[in-house]
N, C-alpha and C. Protein backbone atom coordinates (compact mmCIF):
# COMPACT_ATOMS: atom_id res chain seq x y z
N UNK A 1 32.01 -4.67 25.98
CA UNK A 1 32.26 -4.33 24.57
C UNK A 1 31.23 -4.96 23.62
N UNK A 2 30.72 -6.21 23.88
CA UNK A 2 29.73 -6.69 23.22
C UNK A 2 28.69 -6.29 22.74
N UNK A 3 28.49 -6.11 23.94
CA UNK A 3 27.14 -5.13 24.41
C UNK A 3 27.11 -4.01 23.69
N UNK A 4 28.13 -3.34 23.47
CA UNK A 4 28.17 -1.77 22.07
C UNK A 4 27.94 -1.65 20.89
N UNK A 5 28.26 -3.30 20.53
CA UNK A 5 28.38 -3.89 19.19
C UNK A 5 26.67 -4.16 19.00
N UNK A 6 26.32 -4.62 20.41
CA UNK A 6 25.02 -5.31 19.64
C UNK A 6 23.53 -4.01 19.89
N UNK A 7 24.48 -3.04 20.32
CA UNK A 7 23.16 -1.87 20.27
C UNK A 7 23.42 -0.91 19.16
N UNK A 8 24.61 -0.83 18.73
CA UNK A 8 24.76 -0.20 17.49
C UNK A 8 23.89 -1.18 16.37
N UNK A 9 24.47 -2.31 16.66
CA UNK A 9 23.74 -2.99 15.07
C UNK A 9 22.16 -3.09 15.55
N UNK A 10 21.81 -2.60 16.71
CA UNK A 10 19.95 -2.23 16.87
C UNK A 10 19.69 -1.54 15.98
N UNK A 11 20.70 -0.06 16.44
CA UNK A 11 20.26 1.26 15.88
C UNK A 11 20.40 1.41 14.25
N UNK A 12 21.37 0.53 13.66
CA UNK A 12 21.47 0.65 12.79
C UNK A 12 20.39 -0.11 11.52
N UNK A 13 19.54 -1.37 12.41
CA UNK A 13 18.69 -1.88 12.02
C UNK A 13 17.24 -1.34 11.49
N UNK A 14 17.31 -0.64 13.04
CA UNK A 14 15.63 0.41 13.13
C UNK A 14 16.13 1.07 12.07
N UNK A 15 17.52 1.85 11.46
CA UNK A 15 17.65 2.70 10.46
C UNK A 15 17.03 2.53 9.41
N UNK A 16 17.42 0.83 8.82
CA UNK A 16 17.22 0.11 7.94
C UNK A 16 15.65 0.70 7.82
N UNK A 17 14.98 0.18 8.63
CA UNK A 17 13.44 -0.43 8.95
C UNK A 17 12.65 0.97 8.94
N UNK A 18 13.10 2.39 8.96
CA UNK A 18 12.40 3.35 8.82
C UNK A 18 12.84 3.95 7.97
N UNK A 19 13.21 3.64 6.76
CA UNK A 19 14.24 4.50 5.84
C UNK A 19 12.85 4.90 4.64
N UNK A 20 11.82 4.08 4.59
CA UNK A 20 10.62 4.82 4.35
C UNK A 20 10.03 5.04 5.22
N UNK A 21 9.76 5.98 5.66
CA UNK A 21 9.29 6.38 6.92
C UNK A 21 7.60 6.22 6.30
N UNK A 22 6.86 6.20 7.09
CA UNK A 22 5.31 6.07 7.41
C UNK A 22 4.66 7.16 7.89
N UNK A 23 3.92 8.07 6.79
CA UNK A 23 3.71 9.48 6.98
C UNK A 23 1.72 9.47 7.59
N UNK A 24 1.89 10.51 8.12
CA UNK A 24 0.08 10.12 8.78
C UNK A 24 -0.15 11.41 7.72
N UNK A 25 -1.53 10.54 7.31
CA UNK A 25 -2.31 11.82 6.45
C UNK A 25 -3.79 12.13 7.52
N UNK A 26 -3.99 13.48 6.83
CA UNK A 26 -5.21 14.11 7.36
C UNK A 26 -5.75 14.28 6.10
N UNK A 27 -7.18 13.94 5.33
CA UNK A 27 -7.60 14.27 4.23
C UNK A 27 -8.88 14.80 4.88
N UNK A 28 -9.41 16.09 4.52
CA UNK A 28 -10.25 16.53 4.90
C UNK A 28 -11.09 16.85 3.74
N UNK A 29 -12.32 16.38 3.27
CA UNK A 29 -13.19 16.43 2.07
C UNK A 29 -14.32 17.27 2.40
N UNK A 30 -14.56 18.14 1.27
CA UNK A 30 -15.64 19.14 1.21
C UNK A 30 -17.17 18.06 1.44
N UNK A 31 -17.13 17.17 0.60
CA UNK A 31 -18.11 16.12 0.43
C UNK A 31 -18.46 15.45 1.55
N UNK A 32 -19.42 15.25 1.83
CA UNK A 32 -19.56 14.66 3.19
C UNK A 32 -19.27 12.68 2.91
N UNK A 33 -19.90 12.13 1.74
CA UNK A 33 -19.53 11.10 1.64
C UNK A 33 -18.46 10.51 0.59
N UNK A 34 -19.22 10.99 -0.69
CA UNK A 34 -18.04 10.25 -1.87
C UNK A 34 -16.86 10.44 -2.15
N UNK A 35 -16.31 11.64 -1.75
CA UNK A 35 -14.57 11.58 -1.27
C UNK A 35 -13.92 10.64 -0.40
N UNK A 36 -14.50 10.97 0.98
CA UNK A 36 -14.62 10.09 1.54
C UNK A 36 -14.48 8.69 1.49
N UNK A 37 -15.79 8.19 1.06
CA UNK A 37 -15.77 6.81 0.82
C UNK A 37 -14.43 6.28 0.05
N UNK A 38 -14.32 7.32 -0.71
CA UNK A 38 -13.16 6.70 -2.52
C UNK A 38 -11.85 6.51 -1.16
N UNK A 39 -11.67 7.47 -0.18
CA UNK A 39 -9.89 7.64 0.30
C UNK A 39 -10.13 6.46 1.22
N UNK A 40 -10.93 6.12 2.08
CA UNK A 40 -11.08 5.31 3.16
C UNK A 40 -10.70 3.38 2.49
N UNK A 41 -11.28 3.65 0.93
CA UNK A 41 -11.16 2.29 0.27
C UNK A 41 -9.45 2.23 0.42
N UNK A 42 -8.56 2.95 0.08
CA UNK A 42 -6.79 2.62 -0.18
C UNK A 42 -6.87 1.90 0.87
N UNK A 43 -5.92 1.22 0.50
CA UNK A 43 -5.26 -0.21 1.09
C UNK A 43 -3.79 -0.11 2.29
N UNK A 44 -4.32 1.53 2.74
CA UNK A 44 -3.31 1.88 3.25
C UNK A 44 -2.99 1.46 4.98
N UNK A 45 -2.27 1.73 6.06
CA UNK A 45 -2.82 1.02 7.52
C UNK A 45 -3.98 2.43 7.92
N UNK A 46 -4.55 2.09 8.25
CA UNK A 46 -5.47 3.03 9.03
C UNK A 46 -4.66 4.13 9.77
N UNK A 47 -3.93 3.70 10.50
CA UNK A 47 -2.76 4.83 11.36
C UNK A 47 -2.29 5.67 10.47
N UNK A 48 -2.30 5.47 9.20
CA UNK A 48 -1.75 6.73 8.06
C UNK A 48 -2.75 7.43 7.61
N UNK A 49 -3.77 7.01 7.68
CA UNK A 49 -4.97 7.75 6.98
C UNK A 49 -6.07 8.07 7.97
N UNK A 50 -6.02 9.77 8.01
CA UNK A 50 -7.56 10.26 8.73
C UNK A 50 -8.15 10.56 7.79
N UNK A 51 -9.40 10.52 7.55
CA UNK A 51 -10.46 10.83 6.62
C UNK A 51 -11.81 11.40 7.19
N UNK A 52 -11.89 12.57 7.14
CA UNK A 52 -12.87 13.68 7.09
C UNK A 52 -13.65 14.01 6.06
N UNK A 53 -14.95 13.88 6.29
CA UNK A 53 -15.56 14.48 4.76
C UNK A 53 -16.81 15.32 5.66
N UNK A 54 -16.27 16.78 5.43
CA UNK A 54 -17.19 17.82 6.53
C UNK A 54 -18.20 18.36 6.27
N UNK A 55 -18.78 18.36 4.50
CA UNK A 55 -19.86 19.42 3.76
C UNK A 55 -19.90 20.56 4.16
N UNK A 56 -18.67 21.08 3.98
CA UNK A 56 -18.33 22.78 3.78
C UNK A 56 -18.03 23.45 2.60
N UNK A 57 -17.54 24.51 2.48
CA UNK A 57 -17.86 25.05 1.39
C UNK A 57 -15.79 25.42 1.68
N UNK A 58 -15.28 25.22 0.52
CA UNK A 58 -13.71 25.29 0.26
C UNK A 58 -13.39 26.29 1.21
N UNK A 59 -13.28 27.28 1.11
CA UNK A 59 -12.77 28.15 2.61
C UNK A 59 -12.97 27.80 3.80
N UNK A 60 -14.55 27.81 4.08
CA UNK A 60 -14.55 27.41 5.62
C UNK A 60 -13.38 25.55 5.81
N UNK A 61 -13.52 24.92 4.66
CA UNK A 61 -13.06 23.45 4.82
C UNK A 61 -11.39 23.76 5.04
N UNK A 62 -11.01 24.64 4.78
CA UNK A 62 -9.06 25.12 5.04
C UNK A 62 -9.18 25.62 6.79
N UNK A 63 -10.03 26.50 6.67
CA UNK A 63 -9.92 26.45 8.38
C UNK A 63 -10.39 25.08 9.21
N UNK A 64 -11.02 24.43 8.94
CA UNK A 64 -11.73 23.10 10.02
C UNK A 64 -10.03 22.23 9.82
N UNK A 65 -9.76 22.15 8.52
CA UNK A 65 -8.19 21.56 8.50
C UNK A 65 -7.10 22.37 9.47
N UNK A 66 -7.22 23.34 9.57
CA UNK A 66 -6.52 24.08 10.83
C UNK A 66 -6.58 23.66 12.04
N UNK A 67 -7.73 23.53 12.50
CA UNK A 67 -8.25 23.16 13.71
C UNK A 67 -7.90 21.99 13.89
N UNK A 68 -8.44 20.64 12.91
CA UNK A 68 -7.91 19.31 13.07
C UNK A 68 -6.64 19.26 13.37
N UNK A 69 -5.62 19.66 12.24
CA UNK A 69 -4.17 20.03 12.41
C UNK A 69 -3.79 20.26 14.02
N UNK A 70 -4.01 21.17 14.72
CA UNK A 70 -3.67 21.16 16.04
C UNK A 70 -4.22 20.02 16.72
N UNK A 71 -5.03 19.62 16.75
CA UNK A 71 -5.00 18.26 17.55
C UNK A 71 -4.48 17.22 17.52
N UNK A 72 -3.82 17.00 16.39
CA UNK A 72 -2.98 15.83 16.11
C UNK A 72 -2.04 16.15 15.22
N UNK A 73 -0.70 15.24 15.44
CA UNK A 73 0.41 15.32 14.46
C UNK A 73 0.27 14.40 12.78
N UNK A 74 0.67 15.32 11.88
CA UNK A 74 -0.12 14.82 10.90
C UNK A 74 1.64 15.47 10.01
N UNK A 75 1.57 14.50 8.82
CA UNK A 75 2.97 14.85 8.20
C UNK A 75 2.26 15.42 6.64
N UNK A 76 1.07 15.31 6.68
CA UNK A 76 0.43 15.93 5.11
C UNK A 76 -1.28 16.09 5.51
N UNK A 77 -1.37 17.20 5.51
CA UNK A 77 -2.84 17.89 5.19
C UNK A 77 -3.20 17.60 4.12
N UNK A 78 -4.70 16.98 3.24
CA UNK A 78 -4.64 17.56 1.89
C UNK A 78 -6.11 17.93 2.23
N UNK A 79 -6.37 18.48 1.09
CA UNK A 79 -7.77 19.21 1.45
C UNK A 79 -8.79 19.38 -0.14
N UNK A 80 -9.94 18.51 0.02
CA UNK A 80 -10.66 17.91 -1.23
C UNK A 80 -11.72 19.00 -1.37
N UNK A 81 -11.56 19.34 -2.35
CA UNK A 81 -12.92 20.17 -2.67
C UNK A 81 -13.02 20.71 -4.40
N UNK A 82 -14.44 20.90 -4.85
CA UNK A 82 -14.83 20.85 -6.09
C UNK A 82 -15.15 22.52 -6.53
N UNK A 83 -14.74 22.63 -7.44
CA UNK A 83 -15.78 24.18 -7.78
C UNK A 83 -16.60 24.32 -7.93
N UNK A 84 -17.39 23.35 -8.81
CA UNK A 84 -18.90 23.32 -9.15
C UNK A 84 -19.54 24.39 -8.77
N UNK A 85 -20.47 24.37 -7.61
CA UNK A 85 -21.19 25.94 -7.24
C UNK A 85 -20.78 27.23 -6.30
N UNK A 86 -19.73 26.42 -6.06
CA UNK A 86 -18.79 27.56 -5.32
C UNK A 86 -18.04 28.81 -5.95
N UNK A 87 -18.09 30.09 -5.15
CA UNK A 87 -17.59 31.14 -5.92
C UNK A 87 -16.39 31.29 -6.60
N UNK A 88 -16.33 31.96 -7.68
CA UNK A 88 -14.73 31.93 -7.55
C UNK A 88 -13.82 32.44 -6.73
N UNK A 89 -14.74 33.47 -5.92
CA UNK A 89 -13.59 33.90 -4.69
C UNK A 89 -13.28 33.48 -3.74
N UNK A 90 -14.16 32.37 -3.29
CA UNK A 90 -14.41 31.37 -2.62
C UNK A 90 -12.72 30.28 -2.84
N UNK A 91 -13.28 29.52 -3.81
CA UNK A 91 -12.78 28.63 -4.50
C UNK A 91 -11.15 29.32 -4.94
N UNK A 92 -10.45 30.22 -5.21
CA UNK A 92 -9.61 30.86 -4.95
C UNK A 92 -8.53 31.15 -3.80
N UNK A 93 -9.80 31.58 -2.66
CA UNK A 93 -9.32 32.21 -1.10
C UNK A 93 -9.25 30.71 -0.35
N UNK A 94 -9.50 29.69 -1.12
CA UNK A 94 -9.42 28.55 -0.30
C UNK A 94 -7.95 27.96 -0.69
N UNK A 95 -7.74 28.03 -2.37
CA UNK A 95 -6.35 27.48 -2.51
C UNK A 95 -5.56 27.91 -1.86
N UNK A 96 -5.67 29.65 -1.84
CA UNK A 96 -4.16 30.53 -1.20
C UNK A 96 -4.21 30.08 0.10
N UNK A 97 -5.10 30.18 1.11
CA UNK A 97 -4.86 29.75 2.50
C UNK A 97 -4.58 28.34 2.27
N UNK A 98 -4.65 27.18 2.20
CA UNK A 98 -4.29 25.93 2.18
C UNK A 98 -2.83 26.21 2.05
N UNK A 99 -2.45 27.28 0.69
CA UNK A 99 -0.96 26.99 0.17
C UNK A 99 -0.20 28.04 1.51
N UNK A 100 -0.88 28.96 2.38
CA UNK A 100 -0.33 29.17 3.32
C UNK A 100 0.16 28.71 4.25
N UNK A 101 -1.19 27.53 4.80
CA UNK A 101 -0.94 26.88 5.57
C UNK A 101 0.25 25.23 5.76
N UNK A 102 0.53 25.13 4.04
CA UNK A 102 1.59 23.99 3.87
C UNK A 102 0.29 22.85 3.82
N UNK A 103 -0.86 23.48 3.56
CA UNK A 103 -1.82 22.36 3.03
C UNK A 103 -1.64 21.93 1.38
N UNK A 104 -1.67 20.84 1.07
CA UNK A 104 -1.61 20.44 -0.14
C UNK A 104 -3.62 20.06 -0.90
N UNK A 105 -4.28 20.50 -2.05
CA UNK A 105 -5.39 20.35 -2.24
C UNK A 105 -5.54 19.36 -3.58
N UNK A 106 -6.32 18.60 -3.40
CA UNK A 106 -6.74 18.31 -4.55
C UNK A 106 -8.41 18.10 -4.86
N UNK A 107 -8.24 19.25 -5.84
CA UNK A 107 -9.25 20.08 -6.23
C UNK A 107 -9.98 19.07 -7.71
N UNK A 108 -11.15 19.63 -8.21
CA UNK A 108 -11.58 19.17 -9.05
C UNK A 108 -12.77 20.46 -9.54
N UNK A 109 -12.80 20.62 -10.72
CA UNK A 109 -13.20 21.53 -11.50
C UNK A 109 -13.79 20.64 -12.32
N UNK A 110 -14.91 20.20 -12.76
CA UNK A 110 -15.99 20.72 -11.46
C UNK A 110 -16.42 20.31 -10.57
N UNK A 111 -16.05 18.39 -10.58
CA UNK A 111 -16.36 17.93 -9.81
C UNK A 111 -15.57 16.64 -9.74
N UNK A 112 -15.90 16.34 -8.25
CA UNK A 112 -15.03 15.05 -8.61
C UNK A 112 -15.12 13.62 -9.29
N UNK A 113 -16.54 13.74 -9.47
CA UNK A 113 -16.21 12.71 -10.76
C UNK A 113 -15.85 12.60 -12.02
N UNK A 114 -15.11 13.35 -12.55
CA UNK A 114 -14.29 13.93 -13.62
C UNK A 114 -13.10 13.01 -13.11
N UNK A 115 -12.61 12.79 -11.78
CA UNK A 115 -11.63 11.81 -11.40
C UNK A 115 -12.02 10.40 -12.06
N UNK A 116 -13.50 10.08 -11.56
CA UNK A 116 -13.59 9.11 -12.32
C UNK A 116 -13.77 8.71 -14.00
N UNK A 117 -14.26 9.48 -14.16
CA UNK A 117 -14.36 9.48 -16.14
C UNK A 117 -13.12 9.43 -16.29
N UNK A 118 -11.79 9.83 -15.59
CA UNK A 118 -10.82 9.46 -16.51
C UNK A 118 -9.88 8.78 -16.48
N UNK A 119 -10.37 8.18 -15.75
CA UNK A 119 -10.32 6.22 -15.36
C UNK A 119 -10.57 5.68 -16.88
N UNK A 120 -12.02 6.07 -17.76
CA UNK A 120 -12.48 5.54 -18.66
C UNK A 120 -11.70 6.41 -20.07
N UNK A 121 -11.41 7.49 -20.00
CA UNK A 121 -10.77 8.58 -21.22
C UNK A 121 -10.56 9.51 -20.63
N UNK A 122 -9.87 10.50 -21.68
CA UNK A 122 -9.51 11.78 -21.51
C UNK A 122 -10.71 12.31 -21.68
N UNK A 123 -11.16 13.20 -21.00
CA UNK A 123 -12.04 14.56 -21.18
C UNK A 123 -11.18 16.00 -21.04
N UNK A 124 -11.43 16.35 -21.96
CA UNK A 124 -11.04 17.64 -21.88
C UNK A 124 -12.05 18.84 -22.58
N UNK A 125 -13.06 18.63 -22.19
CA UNK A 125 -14.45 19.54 -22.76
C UNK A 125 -14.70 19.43 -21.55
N UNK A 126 -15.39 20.79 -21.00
CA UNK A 126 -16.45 20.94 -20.29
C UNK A 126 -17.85 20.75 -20.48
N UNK A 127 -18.25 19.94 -19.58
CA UNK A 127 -19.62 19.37 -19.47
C UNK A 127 -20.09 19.70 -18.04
N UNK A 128 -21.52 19.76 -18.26
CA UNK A 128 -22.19 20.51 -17.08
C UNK A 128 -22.25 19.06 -16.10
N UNK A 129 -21.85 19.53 -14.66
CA UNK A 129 -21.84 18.62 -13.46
C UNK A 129 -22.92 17.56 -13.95
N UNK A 130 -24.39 18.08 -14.28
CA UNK A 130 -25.13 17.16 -14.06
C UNK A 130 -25.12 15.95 -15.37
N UNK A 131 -24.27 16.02 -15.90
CA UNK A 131 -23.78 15.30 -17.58
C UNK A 131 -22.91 13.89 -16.54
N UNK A 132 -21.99 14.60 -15.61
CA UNK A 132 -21.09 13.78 -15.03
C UNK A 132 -22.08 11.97 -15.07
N UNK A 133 -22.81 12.61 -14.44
CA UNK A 133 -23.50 10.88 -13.73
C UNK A 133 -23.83 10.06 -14.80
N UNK A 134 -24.37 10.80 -15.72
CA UNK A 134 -24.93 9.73 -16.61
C UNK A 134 -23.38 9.38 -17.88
N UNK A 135 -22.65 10.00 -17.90
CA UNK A 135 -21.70 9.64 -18.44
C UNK A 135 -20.83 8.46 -17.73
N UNK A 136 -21.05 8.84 -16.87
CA UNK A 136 -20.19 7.61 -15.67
C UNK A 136 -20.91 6.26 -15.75
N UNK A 137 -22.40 6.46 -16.03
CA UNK A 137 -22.86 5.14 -16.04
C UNK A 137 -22.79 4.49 -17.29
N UNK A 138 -22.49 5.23 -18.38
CA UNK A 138 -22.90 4.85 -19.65
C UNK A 138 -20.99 4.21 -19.74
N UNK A 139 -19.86 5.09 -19.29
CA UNK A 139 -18.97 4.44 -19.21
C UNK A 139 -18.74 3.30 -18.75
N UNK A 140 -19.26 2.84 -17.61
CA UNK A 140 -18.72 1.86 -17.04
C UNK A 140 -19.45 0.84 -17.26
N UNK A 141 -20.99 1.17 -17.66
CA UNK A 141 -22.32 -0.34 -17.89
C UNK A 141 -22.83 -0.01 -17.20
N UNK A 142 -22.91 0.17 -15.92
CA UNK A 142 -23.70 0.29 -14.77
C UNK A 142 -23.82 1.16 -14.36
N UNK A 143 -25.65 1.38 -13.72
CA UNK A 143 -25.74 2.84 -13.23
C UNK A 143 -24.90 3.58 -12.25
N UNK A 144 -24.48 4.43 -12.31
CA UNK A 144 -23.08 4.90 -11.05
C UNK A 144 -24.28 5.26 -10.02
N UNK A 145 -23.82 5.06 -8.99
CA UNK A 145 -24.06 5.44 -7.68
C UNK A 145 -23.23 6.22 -6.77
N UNK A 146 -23.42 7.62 -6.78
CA UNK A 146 -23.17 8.70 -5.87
C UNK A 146 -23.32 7.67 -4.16
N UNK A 147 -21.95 8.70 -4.29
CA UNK A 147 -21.79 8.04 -2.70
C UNK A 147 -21.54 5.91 -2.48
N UNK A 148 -20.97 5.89 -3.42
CA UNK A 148 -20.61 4.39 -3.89
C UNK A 148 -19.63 3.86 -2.34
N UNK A 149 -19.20 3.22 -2.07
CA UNK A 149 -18.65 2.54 -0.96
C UNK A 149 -17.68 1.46 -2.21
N UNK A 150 -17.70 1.45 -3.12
CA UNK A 150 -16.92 -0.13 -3.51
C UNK A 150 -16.56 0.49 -5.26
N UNK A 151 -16.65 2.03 -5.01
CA UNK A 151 -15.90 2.55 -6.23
C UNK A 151 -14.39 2.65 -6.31
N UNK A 152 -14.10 2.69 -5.66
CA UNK A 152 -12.65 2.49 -5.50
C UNK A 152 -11.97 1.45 -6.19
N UNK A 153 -12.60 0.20 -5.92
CA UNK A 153 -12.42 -1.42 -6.03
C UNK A 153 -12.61 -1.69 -7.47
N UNK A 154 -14.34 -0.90 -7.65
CA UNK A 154 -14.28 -0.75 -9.03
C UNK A 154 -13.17 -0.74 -10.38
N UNK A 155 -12.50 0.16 -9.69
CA UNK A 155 -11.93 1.12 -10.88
C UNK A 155 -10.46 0.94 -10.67
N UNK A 156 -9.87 0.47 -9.57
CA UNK A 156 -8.56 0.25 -9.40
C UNK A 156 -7.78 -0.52 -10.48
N UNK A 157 -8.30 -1.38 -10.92
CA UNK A 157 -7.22 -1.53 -12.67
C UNK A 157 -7.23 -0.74 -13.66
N UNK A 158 -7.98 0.47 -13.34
CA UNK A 158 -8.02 1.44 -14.63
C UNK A 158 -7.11 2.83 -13.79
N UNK A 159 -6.64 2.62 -12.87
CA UNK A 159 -6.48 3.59 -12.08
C UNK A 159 -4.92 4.59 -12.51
N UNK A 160 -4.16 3.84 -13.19
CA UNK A 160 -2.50 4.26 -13.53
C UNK A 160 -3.55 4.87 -15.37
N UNK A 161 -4.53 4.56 -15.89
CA UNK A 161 -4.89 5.32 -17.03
C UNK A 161 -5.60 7.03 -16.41
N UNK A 162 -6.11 7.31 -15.72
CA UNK A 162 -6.59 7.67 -14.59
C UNK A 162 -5.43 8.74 -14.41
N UNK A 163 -4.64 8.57 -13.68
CA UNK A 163 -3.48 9.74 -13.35
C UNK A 163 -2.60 9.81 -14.88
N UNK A 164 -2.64 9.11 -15.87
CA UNK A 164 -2.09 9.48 -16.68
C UNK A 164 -2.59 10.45 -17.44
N UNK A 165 -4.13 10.76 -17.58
CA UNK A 165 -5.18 11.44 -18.29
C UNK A 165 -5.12 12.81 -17.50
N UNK A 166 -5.04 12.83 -16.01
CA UNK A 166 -5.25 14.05 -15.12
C UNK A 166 -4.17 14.64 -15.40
N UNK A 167 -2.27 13.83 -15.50
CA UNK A 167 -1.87 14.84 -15.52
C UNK A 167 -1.66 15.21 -16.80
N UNK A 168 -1.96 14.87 -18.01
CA UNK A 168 -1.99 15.45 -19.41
C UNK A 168 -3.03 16.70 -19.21
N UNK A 169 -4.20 16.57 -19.15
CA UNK A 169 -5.25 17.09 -18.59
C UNK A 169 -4.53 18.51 -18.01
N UNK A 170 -3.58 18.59 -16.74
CA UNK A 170 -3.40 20.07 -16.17
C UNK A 170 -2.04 20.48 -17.18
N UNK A 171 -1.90 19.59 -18.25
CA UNK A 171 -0.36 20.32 -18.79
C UNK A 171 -1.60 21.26 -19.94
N UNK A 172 -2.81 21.29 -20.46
CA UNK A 172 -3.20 22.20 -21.17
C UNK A 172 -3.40 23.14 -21.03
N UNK A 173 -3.09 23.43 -19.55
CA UNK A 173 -3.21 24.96 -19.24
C UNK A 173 -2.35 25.78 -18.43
N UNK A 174 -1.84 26.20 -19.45
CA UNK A 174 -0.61 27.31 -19.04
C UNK A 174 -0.91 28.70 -19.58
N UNK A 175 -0.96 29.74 -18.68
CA UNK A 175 -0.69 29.40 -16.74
C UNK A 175 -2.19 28.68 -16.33
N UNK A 176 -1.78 28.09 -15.32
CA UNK A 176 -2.57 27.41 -14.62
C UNK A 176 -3.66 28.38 -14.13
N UNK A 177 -4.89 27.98 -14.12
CA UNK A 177 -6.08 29.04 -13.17
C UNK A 177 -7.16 28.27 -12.85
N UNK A 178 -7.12 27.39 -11.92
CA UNK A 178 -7.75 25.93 -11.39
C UNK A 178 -9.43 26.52 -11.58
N UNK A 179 -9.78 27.94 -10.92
CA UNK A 179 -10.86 28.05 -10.91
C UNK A 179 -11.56 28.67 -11.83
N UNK A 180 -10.62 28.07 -13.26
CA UNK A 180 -11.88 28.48 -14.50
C UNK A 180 -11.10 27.46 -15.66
N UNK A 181 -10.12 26.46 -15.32
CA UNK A 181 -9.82 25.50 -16.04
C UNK A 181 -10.64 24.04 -15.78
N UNK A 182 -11.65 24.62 -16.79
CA UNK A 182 -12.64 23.72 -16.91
C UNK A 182 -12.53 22.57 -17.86
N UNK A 183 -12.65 20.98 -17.77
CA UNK A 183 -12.30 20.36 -16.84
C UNK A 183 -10.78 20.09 -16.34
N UNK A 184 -10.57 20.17 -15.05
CA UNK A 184 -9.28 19.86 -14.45
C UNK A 184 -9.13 19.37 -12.96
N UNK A 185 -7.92 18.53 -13.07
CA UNK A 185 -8.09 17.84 -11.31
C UNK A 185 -6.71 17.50 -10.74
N UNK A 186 -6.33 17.69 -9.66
CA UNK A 186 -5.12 17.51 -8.92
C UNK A 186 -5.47 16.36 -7.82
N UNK A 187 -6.42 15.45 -8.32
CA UNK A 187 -6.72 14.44 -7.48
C UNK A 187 -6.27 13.53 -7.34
N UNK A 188 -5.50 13.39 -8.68
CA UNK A 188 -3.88 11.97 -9.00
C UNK A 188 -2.69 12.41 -7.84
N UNK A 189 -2.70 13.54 -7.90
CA UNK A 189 -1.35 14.11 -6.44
C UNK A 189 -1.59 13.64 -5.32
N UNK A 190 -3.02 13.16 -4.98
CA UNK A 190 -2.89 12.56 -3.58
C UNK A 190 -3.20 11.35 -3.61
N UNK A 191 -3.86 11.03 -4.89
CA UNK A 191 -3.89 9.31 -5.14
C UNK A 191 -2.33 8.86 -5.34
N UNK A 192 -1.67 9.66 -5.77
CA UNK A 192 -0.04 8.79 -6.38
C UNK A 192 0.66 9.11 -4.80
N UNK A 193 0.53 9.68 -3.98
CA UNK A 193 1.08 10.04 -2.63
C UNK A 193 0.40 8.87 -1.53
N UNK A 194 -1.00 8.75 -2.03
CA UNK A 194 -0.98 7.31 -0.90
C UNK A 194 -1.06 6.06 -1.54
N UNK A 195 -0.52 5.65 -2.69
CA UNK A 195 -0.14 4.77 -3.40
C UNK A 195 1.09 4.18 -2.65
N UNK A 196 2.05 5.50 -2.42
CA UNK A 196 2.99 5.12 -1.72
C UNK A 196 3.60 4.15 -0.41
N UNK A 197 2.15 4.44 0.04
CA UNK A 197 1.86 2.98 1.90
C UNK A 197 1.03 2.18 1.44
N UNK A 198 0.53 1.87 0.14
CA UNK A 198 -0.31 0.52 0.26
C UNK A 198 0.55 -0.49 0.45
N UNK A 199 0.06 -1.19 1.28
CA UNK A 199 0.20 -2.99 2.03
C UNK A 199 -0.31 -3.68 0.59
């Protein structure tokens, strides 16, 4: 009889102990590095986070997430990619298949450092991609560096101003049309989602 008592109060322990469960992500980035680099910085265990950054172009990057997907068990796909020079049919045919596939995206119009500027303010003007860099440097003091390794670290106390700006930012456009709501970003949806396992 003991013995029943003390494997129930196991099972009921492990209950305790997984009641946030620990979800594995697959982030698969259009970018070959600076997506990349930014997701790999979270403070999350490694066992939750795969990080891919493939230099594809948004459609082909929903199928390579397919493919990954079958090889491993994964509890959230998300899938990073920018509009910048990509078509709009492109950039379109990539959301709908993702949203077919139960992939979640976070996109950036036009690019993703628009994630970072609004770390520093709201933008809500469109400015041409190549405006991005030098605005980023003039924001922060220092020249920005594409493909940064320690931007993350950077900017992490500005980071809750940051998702507060993005999601004001997508409430100006109703209805929503990602690939001509210029500037706009759903890149706080997967930053506030692995916020959730930082150690």
């Amino acid at each position: 009889m003991p013995k029943k008592k003390a494997s129930s109060r196991g099972y009921s322990l492990r209950k305790v102990d997984t009641r946030e469960v620990r979800q594995r992500f697959l982030i698969v980035c259009e970018g070959a590095k600076t997506e990349p680099n930014y997701f790999r910085s979270f403070r999350v265990p490694k066992v939750v986070i795969e990080v891919r950054g493939l230099g594809e172009n948004p459609s082909r990057l929903i199928e390579s997430a397919k493919e990954l997907k079958k090889q491993d068990d994964y509890d959230q796909v998300w899938c990073v990619f920018d509009r910048d020079s990509w078509t709009e049919e492109d950039f379109n045919n990539a959301l709908r298949n993702a949203e077919k596939e139960g992939f979640k995206v976070a996109y950036s119009n036009e690019a993703f450092e628009l994630w970072y500027i609004l770390h520093f303010e709201f933008l809500n003007t469109g400015i041409p991609r190549s405006d991005y860099l030098s605005k980023l440097t003039s924001l922060s003091g220092r020249k920005y560096k594409k493909n940064s390794e320690t931007i993350y670290d950077e900017l992490i106390d500005k980071q809750a101003n940051a998702i507060k700006n993005a999601t004001n930012l997508l409430k100006l456009y109703k209805p929503c049309n990602p690939a001509k709501d210029n500037p706009s970003t759903t890149v706080h949806l997967l930053v506030q989602e692995l916020n959730r396992f930082i150690q």
